[in-house]
Protein backbone atom coordinates (compact mmCIF):
# COMPACT_ATOMS: atom_id res chain seq x y z
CA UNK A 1 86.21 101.96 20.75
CA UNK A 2 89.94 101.21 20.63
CA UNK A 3 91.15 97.98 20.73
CA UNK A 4 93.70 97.85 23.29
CA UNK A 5 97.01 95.69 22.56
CA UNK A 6 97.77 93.15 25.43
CA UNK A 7 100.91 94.89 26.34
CA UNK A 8 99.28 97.96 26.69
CA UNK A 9 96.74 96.58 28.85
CA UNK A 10 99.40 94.97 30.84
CA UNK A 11 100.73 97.83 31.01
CA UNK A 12 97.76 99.73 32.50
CA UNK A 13 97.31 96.89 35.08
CA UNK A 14 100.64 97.44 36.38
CA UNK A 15 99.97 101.13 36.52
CA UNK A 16 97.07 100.37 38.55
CA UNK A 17 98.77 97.65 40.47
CA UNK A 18 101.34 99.85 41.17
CA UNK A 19 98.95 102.41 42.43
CA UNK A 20 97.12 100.12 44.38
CA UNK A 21 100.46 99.24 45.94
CA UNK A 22 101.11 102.92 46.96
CA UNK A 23 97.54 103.17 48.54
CA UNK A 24 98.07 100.37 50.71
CA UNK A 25 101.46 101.11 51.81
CA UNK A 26 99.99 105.04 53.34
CA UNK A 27 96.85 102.81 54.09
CA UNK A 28 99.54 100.81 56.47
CA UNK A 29 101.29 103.43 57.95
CA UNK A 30 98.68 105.33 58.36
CA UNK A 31 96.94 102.23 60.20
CA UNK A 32 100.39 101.92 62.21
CA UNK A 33 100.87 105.57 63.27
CA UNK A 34 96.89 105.45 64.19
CA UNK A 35 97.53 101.76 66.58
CA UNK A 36 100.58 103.60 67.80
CA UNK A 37 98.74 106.92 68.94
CA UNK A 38 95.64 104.11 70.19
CA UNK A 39 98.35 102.13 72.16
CA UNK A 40 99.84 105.94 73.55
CA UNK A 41 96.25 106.94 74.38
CA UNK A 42 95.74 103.84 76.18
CA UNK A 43 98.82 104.24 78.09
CA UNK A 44 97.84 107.88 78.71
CA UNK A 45 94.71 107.04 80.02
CA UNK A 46 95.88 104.00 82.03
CA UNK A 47 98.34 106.11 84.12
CA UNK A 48 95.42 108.62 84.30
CA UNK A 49 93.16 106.40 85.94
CA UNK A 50 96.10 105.03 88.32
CA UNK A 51 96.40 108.76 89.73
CA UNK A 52 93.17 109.49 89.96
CA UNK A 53 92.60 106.03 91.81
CA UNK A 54 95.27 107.13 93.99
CA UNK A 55 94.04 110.81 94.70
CA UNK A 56 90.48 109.49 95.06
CA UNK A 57 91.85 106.52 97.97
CA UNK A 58 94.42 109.61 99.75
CA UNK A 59 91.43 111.81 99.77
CA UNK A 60 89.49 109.40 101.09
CA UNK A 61 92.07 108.47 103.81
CA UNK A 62 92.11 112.09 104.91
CA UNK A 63 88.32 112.17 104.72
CA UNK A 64 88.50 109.40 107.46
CA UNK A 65 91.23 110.35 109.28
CA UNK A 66 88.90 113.77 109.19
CA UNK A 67 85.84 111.45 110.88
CA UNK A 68 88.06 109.68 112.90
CA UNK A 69 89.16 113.20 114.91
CA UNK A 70 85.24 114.07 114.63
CA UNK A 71 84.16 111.33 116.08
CA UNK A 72 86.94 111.14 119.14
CA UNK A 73 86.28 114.83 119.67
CA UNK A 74 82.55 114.12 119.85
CA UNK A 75 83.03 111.48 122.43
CA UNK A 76 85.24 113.69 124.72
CA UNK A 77 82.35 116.42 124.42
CA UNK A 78 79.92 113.68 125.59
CA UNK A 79 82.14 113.00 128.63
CA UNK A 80 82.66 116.07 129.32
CA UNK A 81 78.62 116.96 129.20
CA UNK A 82 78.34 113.96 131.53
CA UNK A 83 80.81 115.06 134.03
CA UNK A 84 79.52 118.22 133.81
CA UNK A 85 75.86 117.61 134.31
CA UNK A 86 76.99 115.33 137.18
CA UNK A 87 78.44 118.45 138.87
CA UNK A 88 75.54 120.68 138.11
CA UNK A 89 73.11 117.99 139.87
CA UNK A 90 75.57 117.58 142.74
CA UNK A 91 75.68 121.87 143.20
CA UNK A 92 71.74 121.85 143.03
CA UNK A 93 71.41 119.33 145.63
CA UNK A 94 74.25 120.74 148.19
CA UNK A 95 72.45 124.42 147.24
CA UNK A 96 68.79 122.73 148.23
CA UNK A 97 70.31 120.91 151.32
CA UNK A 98 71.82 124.29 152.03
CA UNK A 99 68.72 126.28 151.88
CA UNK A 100 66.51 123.74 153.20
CA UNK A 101 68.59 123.82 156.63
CA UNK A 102 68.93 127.43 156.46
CA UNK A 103 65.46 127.74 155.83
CA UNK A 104 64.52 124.41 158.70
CA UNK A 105 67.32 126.97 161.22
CA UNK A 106 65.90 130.01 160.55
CA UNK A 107 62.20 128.70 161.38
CA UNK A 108 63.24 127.18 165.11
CA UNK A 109 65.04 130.32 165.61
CA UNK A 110 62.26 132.40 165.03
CA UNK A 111 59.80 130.08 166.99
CA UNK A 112 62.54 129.87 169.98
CA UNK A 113 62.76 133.83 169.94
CA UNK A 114 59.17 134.44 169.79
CA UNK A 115 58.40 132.22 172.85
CA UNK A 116 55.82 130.40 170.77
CA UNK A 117 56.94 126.92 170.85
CA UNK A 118 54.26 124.22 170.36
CA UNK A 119 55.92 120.84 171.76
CA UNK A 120 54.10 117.58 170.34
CA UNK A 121 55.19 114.53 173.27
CA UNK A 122 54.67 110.45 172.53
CA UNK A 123 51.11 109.27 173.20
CA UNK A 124 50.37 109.51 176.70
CA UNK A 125 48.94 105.96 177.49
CA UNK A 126 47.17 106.37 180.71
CA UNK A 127 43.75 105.29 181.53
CA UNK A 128 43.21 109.18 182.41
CA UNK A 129 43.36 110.34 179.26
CA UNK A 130 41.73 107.83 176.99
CA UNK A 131 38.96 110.33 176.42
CA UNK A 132 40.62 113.12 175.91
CA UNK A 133 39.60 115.03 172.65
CA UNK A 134 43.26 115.23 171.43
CA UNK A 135 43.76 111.29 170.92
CA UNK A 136 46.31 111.00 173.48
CA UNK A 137 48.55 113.79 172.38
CA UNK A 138 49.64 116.03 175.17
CA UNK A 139 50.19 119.80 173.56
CA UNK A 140 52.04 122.16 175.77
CA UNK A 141 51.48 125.98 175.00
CA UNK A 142 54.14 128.04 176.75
């Protein structure tokens, strides 16, 4: 081995010193540009994350506003189907009135014209007729 002089050694040092220098001066603008593209990327993503809050609370203002109609719409249907059935039951109990007199009419009509008219009178309450089968009823045939 070769005995190295002490300037040559200094020397070296300060080559490597020197070197060492250099490495840490890329190693700190590398470590700069690489905090300045974090700090961009955080920024990035921060104003990312503001519009999509944004989109996601319009969206879901038109989703309600959406419901909102629904649910209005739904309740004038259900008023409507109220109303409705109201009139249905009032037009099937006029029609069975209806037919039920037509139907009581037609009956006396057809008893008047046929001369076959059974007539029931108030309880006769004479002493007479307490033993009368009929109970007190007087029945006129015609």
């Amino acid at each position: 081995m070769s005995d190295l002089s002490r300037e040559e050694l200094r020397a070296h040092l300060s080559a490597v010193e020197a070197q060492v220098r250099a490495a840490l001066r890329i190693i700190a603008a590398e470590s700069k540009s690489v905090q300045q593209a974090h700090g961009a990327l955080r920024a990035d993503l921060s104003a990312a994350l503001i519009r999509l809050q944004s989109e996601m609370s319009e969206g879901q203002s038109e989703i309600q506003t959406k419901l909102d109609r629904s649910l209005a719409e739904i309740d004038a249907l259900h008023r409507n189907r109220k109303l409705t059935t109201a009139i249905m039951a009032a037009l099937v109990l006029v029609f069975g009135v209806t037919v039920g007199v037509l139907a009581g009419g037609s009956w006396f009509f057809l008893q008047q014209s046929s001369g076959n008219t059974t007539a029931m009178t108030a309880p006769n309450q004479s002493s007479a007729d307490a033993g009368d089968s009929d109970q007190g009823f007087i029945v006129n045939s015609q």
